[in-house]
C-alpha atoms as a PDB file:
ATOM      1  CA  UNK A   1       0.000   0.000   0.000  1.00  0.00           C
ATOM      2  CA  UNK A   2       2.264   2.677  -1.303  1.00  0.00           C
ATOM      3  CA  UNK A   3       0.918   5.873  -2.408  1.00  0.00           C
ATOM      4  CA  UNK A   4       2.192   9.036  -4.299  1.00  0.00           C
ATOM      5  CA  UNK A   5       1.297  12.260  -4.541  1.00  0.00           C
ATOM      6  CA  UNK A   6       3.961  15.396  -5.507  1.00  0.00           C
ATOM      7  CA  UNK A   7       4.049  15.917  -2.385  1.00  0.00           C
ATOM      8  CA  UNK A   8       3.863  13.054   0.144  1.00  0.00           C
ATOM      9  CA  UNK A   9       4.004   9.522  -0.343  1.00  0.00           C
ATOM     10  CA  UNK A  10       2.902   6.829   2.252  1.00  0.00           C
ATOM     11  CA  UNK A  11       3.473   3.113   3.360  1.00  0.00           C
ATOM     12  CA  UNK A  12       3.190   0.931   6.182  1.00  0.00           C
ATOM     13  CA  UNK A  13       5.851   1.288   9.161  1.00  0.00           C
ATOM     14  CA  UNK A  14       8.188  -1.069   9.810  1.00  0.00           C
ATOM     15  CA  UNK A  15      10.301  -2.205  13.089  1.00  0.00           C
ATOM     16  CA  UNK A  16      12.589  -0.345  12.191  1.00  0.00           C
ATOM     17  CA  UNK A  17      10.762   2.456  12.064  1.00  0.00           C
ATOM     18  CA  UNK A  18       9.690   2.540  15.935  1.00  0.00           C
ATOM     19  CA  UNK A  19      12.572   4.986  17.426  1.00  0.00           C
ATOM     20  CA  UNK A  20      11.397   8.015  14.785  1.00  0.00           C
ATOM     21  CA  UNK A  21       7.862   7.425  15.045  1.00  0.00           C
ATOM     22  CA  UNK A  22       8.351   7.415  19.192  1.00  0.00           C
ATOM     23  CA  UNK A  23      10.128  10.606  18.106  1.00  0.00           C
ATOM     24  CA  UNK A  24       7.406  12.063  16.221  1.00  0.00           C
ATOM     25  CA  UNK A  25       4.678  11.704  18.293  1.00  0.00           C
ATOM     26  CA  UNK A  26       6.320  12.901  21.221  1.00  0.00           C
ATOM     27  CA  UNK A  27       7.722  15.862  19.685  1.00  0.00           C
ATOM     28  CA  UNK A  28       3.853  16.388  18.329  1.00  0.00           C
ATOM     29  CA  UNK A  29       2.416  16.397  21.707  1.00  0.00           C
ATOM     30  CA  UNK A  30       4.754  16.571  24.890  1.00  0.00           C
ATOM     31  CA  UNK A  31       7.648  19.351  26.274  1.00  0.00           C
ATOM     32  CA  UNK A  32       8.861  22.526  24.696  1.00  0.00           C
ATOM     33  CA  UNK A  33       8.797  20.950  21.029  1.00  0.00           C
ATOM     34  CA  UNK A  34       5.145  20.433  20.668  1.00  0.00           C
ATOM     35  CA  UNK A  35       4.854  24.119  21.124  1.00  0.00           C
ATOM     36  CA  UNK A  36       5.821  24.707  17.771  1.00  0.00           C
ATOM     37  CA  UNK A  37       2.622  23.320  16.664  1.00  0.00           C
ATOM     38  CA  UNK A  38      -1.125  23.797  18.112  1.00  0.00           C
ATOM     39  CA  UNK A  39      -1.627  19.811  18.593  1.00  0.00           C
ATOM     40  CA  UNK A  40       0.783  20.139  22.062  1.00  0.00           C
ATOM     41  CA  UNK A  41      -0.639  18.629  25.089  1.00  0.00           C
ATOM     42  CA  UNK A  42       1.864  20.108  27.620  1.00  0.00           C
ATOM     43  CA  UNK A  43      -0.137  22.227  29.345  1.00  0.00           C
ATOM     44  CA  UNK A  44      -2.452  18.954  30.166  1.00  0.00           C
ATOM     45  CA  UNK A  45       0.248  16.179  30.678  1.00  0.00           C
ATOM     46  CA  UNK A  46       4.418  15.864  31.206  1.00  0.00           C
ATOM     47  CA  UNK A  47       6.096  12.619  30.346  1.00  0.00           C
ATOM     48  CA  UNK A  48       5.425  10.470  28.050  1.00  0.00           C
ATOM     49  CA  UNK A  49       2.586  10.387  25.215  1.00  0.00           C
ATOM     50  CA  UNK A  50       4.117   6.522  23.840  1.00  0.00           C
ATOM     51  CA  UNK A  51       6.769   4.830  24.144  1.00  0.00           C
ATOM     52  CA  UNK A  52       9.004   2.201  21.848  1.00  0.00           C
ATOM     53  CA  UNK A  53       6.872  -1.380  23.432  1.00  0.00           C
ATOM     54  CA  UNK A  54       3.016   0.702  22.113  1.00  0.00           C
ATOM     55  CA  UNK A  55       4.282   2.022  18.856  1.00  0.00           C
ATOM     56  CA  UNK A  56       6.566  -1.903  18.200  1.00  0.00           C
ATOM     57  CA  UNK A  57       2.920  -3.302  19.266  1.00  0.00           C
ATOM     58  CA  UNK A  58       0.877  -1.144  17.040  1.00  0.00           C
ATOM     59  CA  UNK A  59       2.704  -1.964  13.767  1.00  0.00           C
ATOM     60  CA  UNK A  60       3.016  -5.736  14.425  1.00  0.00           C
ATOM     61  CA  UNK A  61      -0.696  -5.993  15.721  1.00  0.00           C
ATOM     62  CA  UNK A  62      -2.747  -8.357  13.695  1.00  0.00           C
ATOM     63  CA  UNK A  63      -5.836  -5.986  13.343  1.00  0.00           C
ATOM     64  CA  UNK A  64      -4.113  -2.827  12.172  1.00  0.00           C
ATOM     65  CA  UNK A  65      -1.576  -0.700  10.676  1.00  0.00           C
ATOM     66  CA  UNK A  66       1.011   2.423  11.100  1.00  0.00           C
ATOM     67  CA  UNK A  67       0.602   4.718   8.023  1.00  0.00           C
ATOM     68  CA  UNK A  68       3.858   6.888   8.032  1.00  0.00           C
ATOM     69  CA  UNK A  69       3.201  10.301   5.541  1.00  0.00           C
ATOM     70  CA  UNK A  70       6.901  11.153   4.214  1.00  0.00           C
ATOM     71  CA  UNK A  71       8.281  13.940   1.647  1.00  0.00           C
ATOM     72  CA  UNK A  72      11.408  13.093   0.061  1.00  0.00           C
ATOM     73  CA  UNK A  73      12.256  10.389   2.412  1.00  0.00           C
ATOM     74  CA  UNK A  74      11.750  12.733   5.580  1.00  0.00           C
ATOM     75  CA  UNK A  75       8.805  11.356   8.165  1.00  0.00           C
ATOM     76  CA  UNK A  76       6.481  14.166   8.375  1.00  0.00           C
ATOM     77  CA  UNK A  77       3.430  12.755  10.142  1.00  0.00           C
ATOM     78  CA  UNK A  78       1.935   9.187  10.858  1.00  0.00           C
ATOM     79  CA  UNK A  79      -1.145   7.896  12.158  1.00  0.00           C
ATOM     80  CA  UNK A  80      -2.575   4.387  13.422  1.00  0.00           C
ATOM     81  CA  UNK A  81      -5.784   2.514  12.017  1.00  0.00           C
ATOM     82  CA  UNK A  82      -7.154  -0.628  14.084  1.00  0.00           C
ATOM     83  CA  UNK A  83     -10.222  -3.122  12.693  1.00  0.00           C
ATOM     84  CA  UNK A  84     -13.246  -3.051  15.612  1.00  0.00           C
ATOM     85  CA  UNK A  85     -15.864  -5.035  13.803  1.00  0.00           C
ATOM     86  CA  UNK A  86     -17.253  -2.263  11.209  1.00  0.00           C
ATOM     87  CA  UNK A  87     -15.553   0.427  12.176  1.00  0.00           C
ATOM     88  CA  UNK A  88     -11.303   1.784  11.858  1.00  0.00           C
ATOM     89  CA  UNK A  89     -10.295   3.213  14.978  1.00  0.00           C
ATOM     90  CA  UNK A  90      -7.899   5.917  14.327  1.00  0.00           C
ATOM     91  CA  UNK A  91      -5.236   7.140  16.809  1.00  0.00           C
ATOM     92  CA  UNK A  92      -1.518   8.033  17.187  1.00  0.00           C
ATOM     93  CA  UNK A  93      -2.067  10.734  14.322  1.00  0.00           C
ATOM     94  CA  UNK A  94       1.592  13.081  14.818  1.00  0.00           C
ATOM     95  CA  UNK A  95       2.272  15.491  12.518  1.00  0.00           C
ATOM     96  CA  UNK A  96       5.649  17.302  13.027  1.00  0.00           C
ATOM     97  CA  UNK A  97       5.050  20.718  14.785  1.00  0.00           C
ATOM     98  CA  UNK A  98       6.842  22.702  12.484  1.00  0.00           C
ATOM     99  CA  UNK A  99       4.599  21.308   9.666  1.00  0.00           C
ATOM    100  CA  UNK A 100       1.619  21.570  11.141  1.00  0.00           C
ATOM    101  CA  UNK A 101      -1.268  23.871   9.740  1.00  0.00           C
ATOM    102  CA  UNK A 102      -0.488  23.673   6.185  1.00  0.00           C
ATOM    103  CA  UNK A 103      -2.574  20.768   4.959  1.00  0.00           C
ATOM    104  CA  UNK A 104      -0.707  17.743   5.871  1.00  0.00           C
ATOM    105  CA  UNK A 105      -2.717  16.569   8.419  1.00  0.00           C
ATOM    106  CA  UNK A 106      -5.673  16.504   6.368  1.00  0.00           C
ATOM    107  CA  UNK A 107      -3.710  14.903   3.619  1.00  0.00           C
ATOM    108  CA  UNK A 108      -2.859  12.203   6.106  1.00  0.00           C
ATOM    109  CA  UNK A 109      -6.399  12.292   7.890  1.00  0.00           C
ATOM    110  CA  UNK A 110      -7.860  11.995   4.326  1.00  0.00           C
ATOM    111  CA  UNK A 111      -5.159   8.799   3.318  1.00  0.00           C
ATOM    112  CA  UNK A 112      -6.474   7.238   6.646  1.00  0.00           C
ATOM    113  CA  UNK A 113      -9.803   7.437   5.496  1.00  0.00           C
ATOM    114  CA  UNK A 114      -9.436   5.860   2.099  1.00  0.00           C
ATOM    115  CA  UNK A 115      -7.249   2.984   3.739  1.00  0.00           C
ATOM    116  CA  UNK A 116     -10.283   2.080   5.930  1.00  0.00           C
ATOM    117  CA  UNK A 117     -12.804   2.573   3.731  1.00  0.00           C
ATOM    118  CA  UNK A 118     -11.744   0.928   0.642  1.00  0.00           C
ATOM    119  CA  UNK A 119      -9.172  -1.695   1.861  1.00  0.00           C
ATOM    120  CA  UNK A 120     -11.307  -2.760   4.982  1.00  0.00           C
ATOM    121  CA  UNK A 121     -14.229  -2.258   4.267  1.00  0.00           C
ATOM    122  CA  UNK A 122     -14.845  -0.193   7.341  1.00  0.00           C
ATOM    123  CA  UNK A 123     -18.451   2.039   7.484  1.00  0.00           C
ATOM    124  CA  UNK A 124     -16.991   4.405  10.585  1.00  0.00           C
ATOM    125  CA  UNK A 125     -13.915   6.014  11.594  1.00  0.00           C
ATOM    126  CA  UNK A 126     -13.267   6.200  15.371  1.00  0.00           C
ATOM    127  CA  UNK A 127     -10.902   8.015  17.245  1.00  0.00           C
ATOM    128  CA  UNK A 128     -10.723   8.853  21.214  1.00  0.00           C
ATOM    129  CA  UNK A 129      -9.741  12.402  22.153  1.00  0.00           C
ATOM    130  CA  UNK A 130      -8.953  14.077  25.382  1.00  0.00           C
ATOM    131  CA  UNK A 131     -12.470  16.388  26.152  1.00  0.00           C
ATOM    132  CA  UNK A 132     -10.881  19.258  26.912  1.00  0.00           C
ATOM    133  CA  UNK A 133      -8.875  19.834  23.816  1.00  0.00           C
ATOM    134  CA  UNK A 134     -11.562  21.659  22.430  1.00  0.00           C
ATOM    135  CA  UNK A 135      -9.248  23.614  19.772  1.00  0.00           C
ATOM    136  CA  UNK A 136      -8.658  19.827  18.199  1.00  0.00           C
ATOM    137  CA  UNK A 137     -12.290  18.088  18.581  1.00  0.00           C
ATOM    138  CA  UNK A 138     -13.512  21.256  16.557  1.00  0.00           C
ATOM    139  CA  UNK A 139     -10.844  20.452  13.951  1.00  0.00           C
ATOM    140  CA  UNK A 140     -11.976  16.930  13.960  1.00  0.00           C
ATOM    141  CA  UNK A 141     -15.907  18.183  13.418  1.00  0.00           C
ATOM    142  CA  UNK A 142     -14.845  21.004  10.325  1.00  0.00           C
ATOM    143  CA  UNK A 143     -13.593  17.286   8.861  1.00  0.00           C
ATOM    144  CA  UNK A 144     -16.961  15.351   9.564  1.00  0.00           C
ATOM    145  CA  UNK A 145     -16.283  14.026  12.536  1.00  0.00           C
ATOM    146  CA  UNK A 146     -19.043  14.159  15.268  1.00  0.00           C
ATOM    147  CA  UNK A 147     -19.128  14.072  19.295  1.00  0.00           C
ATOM    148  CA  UNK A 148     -20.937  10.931  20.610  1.00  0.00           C
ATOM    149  CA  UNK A 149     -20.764  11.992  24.033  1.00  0.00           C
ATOM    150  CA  UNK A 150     -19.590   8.904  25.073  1.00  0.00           C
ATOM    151  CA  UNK A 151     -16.632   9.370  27.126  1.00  0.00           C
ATOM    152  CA  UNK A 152     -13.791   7.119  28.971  1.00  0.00           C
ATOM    153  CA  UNK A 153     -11.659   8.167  32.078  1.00  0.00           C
ATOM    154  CA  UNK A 154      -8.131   8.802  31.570  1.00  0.00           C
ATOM    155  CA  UNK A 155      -5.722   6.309  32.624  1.00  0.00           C
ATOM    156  CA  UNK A 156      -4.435   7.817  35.906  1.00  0.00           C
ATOM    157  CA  UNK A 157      -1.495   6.451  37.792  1.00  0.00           C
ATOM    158  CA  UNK A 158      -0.197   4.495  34.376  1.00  0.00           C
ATOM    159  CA  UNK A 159       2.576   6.843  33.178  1.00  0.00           C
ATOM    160  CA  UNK A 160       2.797   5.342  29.956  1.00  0.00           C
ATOM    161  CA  UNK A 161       0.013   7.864  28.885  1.00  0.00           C
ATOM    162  CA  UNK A 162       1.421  10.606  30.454  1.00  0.00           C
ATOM    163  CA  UNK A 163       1.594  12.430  33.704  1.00  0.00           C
ATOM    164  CA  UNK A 164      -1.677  14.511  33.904  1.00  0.00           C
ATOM    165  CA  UNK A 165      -1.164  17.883  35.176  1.00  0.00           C
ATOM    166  CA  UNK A 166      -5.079  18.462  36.262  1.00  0.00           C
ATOM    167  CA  UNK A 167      -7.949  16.358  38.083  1.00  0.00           C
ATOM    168  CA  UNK A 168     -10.626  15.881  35.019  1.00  0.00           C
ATOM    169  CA  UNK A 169      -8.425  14.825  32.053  1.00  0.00           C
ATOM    170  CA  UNK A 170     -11.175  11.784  30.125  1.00  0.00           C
ATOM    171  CA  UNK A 171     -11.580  11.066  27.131  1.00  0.00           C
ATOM    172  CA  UNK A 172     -14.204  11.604  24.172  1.00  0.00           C
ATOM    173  CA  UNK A 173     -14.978   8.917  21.287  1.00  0.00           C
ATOM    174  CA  UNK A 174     -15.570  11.134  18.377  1.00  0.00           C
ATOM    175  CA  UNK A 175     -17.099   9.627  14.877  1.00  0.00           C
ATOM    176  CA  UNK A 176     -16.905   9.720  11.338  1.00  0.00           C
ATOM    177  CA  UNK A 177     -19.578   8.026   8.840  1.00  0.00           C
ATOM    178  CA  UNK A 178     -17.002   6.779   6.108  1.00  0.00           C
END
């Protein structure tokens, strides 16, 4: 599943891939780097937002896939698609924060979306997103997503998700008819 475009091509992560995508998605959301962008979650967690074990586990999972977006051999974004019955859940979706706001995350949001869709047959798109990013779930909705108001606590006291830096961090399943 290799795709080109002038401007980005994409393909399925490897093993080898797992120390820059770690890399990428923490410089997309944690510590003074994800500043650069808008999709930071530092004022909401420290630590961690993955680590090497979740991203190895994503691309060798049976049920899914890691999509890496690159531009002349440079990863610029990736994002992860899992089977659930009818539906793709989407998630890890890093875009570097330099890069973001120009149209590459909707490039990649909009790959995602075909991959599910046409190669899995999948009716929904799925994602989880923390509630009170509000500046991202309204992002999500200009793309089609919609709130379900179904919502899941955040995992706290397992640092592996981060270190939460307020009392009412949960989560929001958002949804997209495909």
């Amino acid at each position: 599943m290799v795709s080109e475009s002038p401007e980005l091509s994409f393909r399925k992560a490897v093993a080898d891939d797992v120390p820059a995508l770690v890399a990428l998605v923490e410089s997309a959301y944690r510590g003074e780097a994800s500043r650069a962008g808008w999709t930071t979650e530092a004022d909401l967690l420290d630590g961690q937002r993955t680590d090497a074990n979740g991203v190895a586990e994503a691309i060798a999972g049976p049920d899914g896939v890691v999509l890496v977006a690159e531009r002349a051999g440079e990863l610029l974004a990736c994002c992860q698609l899992e089977r659930r019955g009818a539906a793709a859940y989407f998630g890890m979706f890093s875009v570097r924060p330099e890069r973001q706001g120009g149209g590459l995350g909707r490039a990649v949001l909009a790959h995602a979306e075909r991959v599910a869709r046409e190669e899995w047959g999948a009716a929904e798109l799925e994602m989880t997103v923390i509630a009170q990013r509000e500046d991202l779930i309204a992002w999500y909705e200009r793309r089609g997503f919609r709130r379900t108001g179904v919502y899941s606590p955040f995992p706290y006291g397992d640092e592996r998700f981060g270190i939460p830096r307020r009392p009412d961090l949960r989560f929001e399943k958002l949804a997209k008819l495909l």
